[in-house]
Every structure is written in structure tokens, then in C-alpha cells.
PDB file of N, CA and C in Angstrom:
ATOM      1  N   UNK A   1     -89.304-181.679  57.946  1.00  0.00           N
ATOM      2  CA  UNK A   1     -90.188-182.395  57.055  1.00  0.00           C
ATOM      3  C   UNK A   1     -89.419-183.396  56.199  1.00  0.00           C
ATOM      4  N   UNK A   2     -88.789-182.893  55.707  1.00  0.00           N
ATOM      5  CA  UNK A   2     -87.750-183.987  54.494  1.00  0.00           C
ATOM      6  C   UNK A   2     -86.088-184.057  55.350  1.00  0.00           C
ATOM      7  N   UNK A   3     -85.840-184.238  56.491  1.00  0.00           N
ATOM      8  CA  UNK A   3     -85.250-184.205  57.324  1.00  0.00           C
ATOM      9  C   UNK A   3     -84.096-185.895  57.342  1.00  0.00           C
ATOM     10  N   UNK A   4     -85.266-187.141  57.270  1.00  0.00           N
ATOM     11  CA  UNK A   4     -84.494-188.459  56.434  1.00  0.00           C
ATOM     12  C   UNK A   4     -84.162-188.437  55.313  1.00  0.00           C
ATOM     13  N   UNK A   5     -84.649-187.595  54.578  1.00  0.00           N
ATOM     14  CA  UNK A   5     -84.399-188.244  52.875  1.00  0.00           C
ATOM     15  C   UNK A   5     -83.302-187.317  52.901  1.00  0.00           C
ATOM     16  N   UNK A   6     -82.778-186.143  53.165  1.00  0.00           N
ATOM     17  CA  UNK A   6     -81.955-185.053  52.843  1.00  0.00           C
ATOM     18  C   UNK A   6     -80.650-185.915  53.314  1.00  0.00           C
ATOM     19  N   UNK A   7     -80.788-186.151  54.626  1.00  0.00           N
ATOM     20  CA  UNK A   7     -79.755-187.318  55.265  1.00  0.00           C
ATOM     21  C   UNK A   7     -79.260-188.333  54.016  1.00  0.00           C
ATOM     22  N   UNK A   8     -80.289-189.221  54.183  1.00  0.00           N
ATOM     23  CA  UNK A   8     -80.412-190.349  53.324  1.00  0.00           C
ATOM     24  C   UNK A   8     -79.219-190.048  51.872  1.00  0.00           C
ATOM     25  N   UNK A   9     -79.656-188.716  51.098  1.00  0.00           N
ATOM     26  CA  UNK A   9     -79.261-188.503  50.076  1.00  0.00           C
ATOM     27  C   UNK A   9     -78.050-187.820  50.321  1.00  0.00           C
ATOM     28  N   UNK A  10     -77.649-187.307  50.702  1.00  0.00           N
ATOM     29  CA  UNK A  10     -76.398-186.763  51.636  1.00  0.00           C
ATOM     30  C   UNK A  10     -74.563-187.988  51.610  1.00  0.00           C
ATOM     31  N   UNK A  11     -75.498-188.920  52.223  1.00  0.00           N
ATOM     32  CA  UNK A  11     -74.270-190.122  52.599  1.00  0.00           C
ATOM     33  C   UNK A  11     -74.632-191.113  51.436  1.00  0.00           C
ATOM     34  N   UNK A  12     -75.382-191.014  50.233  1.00  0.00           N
ATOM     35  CA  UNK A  12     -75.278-192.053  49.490  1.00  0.00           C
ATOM     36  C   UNK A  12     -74.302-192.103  48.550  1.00  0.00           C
ATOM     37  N   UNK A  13     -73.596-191.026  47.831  1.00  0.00           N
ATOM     38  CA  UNK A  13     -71.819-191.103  47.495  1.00  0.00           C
ATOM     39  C   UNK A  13     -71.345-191.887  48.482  1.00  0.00           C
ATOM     40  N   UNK A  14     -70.824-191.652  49.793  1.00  0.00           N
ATOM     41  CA  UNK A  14     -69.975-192.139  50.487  1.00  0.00           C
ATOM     42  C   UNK A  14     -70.648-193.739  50.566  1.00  0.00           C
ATOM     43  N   UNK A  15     -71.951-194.326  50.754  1.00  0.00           N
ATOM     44  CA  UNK A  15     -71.511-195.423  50.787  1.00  0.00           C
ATOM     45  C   UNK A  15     -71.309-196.328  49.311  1.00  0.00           C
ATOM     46  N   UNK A  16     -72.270-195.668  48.327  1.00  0.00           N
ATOM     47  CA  UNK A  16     -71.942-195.719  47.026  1.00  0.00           C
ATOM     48  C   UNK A  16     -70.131-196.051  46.324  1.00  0.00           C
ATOM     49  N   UNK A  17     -69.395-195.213  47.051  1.00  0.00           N
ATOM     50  CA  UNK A  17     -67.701-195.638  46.758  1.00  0.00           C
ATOM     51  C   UNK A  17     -67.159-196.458  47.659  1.00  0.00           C
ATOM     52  N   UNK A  18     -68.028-196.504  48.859  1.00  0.00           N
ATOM     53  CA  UNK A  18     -67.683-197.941  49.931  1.00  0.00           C
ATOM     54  C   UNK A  18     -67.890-199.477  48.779  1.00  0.00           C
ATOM     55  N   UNK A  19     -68.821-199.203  48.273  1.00  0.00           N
ATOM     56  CA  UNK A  19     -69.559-200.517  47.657  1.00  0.00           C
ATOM     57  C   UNK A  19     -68.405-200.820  46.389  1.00  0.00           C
ATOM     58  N   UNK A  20     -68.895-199.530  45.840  1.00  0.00           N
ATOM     59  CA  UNK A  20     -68.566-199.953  44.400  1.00  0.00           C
ATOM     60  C   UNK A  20     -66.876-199.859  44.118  1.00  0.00           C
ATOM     61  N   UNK A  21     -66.205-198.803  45.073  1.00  0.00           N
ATOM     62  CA  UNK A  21     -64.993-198.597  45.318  1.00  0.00           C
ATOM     63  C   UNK A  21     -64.589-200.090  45.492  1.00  0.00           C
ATOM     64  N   UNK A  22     -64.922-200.739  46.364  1.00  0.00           N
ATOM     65  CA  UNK A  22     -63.993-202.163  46.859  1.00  0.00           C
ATOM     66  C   UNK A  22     -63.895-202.924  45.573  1.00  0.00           C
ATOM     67  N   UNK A  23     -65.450-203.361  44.901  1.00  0.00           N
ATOM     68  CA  UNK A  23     -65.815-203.851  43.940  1.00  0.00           C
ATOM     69  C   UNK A  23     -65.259-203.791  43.163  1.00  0.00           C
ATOM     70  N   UNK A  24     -64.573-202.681  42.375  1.00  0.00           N
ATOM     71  CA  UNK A  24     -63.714-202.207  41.170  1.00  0.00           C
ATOM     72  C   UNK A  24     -62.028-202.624  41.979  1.00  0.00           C
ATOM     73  N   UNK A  25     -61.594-202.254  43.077  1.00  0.00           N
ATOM     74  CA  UNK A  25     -60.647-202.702  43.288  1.00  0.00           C
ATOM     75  C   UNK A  25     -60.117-204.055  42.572  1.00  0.00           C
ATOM     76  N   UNK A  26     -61.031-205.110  43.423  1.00  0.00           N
ATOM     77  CA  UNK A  26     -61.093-206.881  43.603  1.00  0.00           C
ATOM     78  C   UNK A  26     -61.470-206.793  42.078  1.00  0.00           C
ATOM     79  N   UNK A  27     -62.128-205.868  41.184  1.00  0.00           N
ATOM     80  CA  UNK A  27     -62.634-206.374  39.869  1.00  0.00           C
ATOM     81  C   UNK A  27     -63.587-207.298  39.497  1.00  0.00           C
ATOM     82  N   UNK A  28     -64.390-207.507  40.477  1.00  0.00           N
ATOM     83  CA  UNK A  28     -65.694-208.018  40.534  1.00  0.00           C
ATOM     84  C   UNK A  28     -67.001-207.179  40.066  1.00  0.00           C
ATOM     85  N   UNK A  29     -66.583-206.066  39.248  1.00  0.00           N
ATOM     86  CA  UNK A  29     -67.189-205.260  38.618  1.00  0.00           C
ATOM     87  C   UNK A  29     -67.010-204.825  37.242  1.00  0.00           C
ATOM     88  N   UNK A  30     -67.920-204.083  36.717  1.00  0.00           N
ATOM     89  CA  UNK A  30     -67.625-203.924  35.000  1.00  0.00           C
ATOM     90  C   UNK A  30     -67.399-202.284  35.440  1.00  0.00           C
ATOM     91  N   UNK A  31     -67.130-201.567  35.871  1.00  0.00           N
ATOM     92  CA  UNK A  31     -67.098-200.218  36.379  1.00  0.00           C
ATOM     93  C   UNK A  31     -65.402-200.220  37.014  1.00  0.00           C
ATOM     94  N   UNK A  32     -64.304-199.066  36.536  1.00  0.00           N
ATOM     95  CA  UNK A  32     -63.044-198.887  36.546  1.00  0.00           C
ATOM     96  C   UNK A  32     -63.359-198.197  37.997  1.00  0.00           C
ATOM     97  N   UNK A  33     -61.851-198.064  38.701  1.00  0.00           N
ATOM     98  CA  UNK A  33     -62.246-197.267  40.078  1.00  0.00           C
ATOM     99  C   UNK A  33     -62.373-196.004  39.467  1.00  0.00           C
ATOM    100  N   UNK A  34     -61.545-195.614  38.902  1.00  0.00           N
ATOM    101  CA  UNK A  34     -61.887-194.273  38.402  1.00  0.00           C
ATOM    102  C   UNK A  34     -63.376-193.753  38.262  1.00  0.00           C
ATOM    103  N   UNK A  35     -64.440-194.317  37.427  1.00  0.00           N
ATOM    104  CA  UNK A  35     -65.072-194.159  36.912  1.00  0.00           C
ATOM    105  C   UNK A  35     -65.909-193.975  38.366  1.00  0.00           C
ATOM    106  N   UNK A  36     -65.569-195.378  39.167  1.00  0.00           N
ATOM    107  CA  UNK A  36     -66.400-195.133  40.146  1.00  0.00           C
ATOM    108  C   UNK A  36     -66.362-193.761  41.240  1.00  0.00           C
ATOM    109  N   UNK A  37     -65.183-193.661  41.150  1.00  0.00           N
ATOM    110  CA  UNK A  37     -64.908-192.321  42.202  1.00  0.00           C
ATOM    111  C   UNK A  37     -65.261-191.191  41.167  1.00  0.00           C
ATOM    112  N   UNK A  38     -65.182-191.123  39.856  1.00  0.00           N
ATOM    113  CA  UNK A  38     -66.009-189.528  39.741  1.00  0.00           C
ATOM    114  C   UNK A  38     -67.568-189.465  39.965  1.00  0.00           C
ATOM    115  N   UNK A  39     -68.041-190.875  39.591  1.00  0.00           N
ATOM    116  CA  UNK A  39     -69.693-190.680  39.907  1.00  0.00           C
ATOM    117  C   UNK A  39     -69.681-190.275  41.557  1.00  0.00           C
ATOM    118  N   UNK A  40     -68.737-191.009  42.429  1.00  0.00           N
ATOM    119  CA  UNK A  40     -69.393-190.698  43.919  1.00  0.00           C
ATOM    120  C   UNK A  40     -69.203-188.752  43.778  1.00  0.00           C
ATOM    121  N   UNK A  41     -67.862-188.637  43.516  1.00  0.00           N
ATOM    122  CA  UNK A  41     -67.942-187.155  43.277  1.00  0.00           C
ATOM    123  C   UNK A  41     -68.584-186.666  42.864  1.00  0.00           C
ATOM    124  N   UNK A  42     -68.893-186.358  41.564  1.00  0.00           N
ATOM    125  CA  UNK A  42     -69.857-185.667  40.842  1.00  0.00           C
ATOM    126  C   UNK A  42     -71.172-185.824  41.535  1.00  0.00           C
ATOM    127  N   UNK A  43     -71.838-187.192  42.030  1.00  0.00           N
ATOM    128  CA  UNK A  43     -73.119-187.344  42.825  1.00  0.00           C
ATOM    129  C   UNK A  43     -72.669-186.468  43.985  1.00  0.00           C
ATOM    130  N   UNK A  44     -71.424-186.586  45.117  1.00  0.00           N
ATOM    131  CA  UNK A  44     -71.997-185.481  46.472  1.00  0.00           C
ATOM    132  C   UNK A  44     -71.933-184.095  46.068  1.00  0.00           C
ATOM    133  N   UNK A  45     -71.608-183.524  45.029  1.00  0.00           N
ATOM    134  CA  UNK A  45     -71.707-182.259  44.707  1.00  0.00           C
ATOM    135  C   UNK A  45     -72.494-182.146  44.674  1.00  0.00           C
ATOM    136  N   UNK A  46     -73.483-182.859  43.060  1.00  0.00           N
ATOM    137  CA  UNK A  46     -75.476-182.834  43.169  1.00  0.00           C
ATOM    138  C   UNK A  46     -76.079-182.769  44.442  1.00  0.00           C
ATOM    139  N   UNK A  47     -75.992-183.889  45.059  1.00  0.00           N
ATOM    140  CA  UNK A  47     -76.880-184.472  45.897  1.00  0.00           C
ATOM    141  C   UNK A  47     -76.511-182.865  47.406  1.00  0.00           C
ATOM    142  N   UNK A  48     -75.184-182.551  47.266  1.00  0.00           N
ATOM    143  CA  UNK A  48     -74.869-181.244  47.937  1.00  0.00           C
ATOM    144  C   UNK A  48     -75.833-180.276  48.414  1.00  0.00           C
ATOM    145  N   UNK A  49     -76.197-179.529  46.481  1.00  0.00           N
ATOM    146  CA  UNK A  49     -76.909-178.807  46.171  1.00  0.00           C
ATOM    147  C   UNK A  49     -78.087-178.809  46.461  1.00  0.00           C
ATOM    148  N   UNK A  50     -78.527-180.294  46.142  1.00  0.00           N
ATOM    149  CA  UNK A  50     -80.404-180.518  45.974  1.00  0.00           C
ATOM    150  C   UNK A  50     -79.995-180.430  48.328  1.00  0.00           C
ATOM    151  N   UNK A  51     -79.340-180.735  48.959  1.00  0.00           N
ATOM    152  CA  UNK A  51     -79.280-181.087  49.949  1.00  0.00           C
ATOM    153  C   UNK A  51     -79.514-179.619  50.963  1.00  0.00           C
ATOM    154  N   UNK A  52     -78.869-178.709  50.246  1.00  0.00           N
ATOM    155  CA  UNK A  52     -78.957-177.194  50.503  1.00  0.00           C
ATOM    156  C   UNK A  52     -80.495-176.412  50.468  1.00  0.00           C
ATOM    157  N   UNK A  53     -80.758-176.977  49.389  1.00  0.00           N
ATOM    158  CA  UNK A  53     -82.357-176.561  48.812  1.00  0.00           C
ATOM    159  C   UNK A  53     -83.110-176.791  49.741  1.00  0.00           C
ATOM    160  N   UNK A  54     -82.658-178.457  50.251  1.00  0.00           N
ATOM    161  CA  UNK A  54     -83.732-178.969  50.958  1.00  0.00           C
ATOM    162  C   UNK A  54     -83.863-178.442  52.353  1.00  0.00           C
ATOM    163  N   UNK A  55     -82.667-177.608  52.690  1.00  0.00           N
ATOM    164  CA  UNK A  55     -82.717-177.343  54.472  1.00  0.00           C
ATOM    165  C   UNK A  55     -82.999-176.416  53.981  1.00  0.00           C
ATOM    166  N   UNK A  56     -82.826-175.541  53.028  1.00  0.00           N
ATOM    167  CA  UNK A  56     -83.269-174.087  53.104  1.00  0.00           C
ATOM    168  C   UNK A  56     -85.372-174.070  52.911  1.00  0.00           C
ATOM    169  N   UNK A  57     -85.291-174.846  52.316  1.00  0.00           N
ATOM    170  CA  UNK A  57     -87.275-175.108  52.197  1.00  0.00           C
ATOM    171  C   UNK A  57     -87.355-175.309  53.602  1.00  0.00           C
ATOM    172  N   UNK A  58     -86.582-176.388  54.105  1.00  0.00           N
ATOM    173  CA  UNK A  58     -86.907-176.546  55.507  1.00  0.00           C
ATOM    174  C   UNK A  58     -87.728-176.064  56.699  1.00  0.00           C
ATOM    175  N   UNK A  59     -86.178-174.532  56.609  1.00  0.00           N
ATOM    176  CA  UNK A  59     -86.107-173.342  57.399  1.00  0.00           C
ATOM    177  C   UNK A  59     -87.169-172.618  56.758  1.00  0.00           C
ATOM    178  N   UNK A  60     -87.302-172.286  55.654  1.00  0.00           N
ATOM    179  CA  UNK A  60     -88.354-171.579  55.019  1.00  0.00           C
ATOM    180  C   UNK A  60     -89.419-171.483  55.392  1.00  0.00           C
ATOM    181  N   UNK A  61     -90.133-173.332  55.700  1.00  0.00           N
ATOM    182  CA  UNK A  61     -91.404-173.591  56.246  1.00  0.00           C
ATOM    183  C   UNK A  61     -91.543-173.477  58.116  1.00  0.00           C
ATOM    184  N   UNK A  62     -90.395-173.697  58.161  1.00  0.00           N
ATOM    185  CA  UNK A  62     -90.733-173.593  59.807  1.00  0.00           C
ATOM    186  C   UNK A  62     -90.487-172.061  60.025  1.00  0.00           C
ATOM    187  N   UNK A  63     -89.874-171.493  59.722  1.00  0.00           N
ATOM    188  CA  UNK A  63     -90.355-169.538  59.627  1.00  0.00           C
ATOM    189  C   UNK A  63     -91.638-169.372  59.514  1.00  0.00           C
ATOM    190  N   UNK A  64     -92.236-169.901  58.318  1.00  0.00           N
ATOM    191  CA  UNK A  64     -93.850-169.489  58.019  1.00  0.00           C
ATOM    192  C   UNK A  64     -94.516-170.128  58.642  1.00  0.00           C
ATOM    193  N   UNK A  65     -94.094-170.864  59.675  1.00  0.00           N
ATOM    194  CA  UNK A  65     -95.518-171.718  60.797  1.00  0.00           C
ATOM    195  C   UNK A  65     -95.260-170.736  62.126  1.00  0.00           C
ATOM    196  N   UNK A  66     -93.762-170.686  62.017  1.00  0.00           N
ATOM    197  CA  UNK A  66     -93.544-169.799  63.427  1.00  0.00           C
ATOM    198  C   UNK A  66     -93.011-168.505  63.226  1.00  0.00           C
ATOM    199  N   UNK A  67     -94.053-167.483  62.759  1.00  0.00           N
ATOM    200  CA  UNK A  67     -93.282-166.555  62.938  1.00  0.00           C
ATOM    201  C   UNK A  67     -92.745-165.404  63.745  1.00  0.00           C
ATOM    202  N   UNK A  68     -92.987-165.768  64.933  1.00  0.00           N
ATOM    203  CA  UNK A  68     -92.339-164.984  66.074  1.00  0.00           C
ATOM    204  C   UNK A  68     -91.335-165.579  66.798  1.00  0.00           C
ATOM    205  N   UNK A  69     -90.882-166.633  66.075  1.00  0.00           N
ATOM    206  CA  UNK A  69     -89.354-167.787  66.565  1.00  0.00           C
ATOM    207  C   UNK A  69     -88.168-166.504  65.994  1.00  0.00           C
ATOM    208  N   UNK A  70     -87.031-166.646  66.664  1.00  0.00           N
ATOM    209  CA  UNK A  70     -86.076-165.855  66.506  1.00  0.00           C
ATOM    210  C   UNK A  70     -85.365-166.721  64.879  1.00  0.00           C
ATOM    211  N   UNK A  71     -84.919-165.479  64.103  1.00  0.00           N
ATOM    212  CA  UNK A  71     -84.418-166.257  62.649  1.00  0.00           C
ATOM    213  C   UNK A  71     -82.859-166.392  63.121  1.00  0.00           C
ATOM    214  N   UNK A  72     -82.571-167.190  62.971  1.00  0.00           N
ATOM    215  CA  UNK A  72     -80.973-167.629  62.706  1.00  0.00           C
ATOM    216  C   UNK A  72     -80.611-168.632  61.916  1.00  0.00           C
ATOM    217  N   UNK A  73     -79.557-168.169  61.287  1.00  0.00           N
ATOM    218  CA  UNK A  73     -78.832-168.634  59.978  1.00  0.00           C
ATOM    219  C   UNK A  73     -78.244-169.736  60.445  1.00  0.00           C
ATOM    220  N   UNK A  74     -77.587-170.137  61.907  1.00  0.00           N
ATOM    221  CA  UNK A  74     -77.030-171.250  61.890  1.00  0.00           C
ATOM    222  C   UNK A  74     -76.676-172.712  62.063  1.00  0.00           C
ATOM    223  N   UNK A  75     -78.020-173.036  61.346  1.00  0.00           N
ATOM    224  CA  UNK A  75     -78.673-174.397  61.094  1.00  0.00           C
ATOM    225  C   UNK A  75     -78.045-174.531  59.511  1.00  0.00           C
ATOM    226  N   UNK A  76     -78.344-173.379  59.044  1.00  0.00           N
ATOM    227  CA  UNK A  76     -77.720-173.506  57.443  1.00  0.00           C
ATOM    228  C   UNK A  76     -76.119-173.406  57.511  1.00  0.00           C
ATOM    229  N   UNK A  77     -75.803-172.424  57.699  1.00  0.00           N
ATOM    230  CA  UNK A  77     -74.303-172.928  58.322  1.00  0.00           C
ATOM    231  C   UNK A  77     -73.704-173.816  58.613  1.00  0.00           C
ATOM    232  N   UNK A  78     -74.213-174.649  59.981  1.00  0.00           N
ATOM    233  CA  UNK A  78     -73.719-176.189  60.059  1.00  0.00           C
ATOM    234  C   UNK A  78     -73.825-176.951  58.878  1.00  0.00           C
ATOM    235  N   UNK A  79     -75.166-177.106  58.373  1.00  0.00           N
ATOM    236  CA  UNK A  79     -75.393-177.885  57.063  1.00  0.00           C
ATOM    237  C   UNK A  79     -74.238-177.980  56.150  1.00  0.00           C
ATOM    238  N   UNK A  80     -74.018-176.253  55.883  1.00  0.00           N
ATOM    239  CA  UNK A  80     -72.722-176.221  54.530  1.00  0.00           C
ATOM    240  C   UNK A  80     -71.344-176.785  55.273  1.00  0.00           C
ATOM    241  N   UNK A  81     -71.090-176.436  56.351  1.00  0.00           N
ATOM    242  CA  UNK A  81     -69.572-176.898  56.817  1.00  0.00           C
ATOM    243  C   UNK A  81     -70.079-179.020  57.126  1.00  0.00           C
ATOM    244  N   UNK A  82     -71.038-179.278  57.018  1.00  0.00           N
ATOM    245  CA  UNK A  82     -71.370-180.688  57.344  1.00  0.00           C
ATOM    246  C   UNK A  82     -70.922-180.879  55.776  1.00  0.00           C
ATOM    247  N   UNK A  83     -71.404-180.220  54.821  1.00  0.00           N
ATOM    248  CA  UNK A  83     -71.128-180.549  53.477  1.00  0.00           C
ATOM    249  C   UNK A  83     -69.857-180.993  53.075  1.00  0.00           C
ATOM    250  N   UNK A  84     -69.111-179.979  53.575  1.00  0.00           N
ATOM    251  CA  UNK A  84     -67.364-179.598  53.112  1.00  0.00           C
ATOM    252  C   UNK A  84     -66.926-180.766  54.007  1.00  0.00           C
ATOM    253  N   UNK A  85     -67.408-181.617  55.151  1.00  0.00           N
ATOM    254  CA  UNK A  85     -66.661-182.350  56.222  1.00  0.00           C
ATOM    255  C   UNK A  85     -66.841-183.791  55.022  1.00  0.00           C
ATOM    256  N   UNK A  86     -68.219-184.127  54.539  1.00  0.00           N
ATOM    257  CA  UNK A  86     -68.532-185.385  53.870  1.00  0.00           C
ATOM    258  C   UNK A  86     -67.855-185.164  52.903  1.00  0.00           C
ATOM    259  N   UNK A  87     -67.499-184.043  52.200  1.00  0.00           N
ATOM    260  CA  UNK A  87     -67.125-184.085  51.012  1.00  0.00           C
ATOM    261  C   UNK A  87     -65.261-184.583  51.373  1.00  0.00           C
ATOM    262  N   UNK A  88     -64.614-184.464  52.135  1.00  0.00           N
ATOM    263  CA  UNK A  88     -63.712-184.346  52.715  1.00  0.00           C
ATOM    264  C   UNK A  88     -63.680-185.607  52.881  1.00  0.00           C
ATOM    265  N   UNK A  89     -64.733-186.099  53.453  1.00  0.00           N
ATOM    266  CA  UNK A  89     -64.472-187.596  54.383  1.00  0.00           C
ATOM    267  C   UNK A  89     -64.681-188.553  52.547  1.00  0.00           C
ATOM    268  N   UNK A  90     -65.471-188.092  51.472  1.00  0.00           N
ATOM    269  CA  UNK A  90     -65.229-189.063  50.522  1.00  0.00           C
ATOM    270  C   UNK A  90     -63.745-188.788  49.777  1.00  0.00           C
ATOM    271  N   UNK A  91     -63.269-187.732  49.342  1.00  0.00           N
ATOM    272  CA  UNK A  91     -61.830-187.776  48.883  1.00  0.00           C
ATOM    273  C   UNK A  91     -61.283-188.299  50.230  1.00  0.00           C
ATOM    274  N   UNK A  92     -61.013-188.674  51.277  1.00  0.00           N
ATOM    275  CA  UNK A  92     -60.305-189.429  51.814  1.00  0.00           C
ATOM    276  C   UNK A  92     -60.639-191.587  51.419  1.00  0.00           C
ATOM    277  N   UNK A  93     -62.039-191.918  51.523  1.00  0.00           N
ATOM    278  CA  UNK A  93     -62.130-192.595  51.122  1.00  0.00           C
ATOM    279  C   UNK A  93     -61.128-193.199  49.756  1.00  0.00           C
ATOM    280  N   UNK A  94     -61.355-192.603  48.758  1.00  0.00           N
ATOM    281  CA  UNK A  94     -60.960-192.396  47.897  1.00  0.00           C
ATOM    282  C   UNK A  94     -59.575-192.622  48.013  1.00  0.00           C
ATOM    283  N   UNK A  95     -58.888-191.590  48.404  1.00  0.00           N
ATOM    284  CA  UNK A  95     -57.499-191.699  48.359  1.00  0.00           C
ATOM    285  C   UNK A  95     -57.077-193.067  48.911  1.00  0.00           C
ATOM    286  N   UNK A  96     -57.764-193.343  50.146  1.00  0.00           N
ATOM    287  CA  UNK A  96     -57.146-194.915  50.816  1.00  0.00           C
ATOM    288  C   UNK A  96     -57.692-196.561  49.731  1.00  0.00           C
ATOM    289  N   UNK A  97     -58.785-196.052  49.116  1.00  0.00           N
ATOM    290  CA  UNK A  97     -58.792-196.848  48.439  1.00  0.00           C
ATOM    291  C   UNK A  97     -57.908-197.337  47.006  1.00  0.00           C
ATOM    292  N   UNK A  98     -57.573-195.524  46.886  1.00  0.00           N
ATOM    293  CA  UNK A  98     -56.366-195.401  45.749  1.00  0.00           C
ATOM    294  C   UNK A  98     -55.277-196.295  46.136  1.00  0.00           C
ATOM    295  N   UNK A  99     -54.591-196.262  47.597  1.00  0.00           N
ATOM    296  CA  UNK A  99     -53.500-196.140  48.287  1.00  0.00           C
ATOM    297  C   UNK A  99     -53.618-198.082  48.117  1.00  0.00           C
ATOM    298  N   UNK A 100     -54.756-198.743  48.759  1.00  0.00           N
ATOM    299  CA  UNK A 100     -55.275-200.339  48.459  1.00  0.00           C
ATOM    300  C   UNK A 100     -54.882-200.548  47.256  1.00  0.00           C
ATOM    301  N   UNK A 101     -55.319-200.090  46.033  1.00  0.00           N
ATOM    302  CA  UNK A 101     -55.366-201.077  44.666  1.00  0.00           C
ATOM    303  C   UNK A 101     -53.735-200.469  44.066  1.00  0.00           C
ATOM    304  N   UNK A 102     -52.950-199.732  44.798  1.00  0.00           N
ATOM    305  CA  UNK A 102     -51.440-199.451  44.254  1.00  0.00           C
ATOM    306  C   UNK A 102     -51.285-200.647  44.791  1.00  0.00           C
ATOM    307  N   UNK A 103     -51.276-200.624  46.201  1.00  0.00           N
ATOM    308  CA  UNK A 103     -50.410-201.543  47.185  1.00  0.00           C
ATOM    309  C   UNK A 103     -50.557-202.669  46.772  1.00  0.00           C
ATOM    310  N   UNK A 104     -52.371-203.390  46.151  1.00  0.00           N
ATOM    311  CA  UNK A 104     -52.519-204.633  45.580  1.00  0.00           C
ATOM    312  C   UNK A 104     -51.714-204.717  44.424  1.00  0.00           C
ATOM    313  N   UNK A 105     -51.716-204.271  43.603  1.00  0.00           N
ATOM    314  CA  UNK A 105     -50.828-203.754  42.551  1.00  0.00           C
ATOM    315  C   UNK A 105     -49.332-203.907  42.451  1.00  0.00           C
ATOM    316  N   UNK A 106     -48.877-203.484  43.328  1.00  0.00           N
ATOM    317  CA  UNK A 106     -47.503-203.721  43.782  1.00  0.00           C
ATOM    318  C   UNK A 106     -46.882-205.258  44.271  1.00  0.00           C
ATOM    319  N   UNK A 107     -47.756-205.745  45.169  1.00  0.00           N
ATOM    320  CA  UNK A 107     -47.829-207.337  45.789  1.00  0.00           C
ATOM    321  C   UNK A 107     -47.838-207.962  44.422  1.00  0.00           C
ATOM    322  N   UNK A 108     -48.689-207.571  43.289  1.00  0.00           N
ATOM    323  CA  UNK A 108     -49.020-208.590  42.275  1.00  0.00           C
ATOM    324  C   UNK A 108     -47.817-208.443  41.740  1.00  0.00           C
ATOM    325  N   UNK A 109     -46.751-207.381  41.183  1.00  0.00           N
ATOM    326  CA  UNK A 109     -45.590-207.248  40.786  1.00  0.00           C
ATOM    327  C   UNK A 109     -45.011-207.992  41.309  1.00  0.00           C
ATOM    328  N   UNK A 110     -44.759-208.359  42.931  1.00  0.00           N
ATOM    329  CA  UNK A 110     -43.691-208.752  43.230  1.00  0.00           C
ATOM    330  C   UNK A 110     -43.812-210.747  43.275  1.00  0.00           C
ATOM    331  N   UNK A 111     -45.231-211.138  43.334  1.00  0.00           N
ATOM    332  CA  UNK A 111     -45.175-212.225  43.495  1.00  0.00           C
ATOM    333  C   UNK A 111     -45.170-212.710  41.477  1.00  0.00           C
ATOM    334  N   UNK A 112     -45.224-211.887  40.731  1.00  0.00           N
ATOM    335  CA  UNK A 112     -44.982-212.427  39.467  1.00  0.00           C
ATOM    336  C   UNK A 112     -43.638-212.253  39.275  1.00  0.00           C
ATOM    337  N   UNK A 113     -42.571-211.664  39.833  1.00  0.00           N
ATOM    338  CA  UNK A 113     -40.945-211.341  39.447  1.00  0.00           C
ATOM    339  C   UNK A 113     -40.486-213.176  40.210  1.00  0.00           C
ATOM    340  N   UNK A 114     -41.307-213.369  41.040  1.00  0.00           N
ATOM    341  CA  UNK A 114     -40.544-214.910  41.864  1.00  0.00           C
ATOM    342  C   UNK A 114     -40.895-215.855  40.955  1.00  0.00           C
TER     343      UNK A 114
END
């Protein structure tokens, strides 16, 4: 039932620090990277939770339409290890974007020492 939006809300940290991550790099923004990478964080944790809720209502409702379907847990399962993989895949974001604004950082050092 809520099958897009759970998605939807799921990957919007990750592209959320795609956007705003670059943005704060280049400084074409009023938002520090920092600032920006704890909101993506702090948002996939939320958005985690409400994301959990939502497959578990899910499963909930398709139990109570079918109830002579065999119950298994591991739809919810995948979900949580899908969790821990995005959450994974944004601290990597993160870090490479960290790894960009040193390296820009560094270039700017060296072309102001010439």
C-alpha cells in the first residue's frame, strides 16, 4: 500500500547530501557541510524508523486480508539489513565528500603559497 512513499522517504537523506553536500562544498550555499551531513543523518535515522513502521503496517495489513498465507518475518528482515546498507552507503557519501572539500582545500593552499 505505502510501498512508493516508504521508498521515496527512505533515499531522501542520500540524495538530500548528494545536493546539498556538493553545494556546501563549492559554497554556493548558506548551510556548512557539517551541518549538512548531520541533517542527512539525523533524517535517515527518522525517516529509518517511520520506514520500519511503515513495512510493519504493511505486513500487518496483508496478514489481515490473507489469513491463511504462511507468516514470515523475512520481508522485515531484508527491510532492516536494507536500512543498515543505506545507512552505510550515506556515511560513505559523506566521507568522500569529506575526502573532496580537504583535497579542495589543500589545492587552495598550494596555489596561494605560489
Amino acid at each position: 500500500m505505502l510501498g512508493i512513499i516508504s521508498l521515496i522517504l527512505i533515499l531522501l537523506p542520500i540524495i538530500f547530501q548528494f545536493i546539498y553536500g556538493t553545494k556546501a562544498i563549492y559554497k554556493t550555499t548558506s548551510l556548512k557541510f557539517v551541518n549538512v551531513s548531520l541533517i542527512s543523518f539525523a533524517a535517515q535515522i527518522l525517516l529509518s524508523i517511520v520506514y520500519y513502521y511503515i513495512s510493519y503496517y504493511n505486513f500487518s495489513k496483508y496478514f489481515e486480508e490473507h489469513p491463511n498465507a504462511t507468516r514470515c518475518g523475512t520481508g522485515l528482515a531484508a527491510s532492516i539489513f536494507g536500512l543498515f546498507f543505506l545507512i552505510a552507503v550515506l556515511i560513505g557519501v559523506i566521507l568522500v565528500q569529506y575526502i573532496i572539500m580537504i583535497w579542495k582545500k589543500y589545492r587552495m593552499s598550494l596555489k596561494a603559497d605560489n
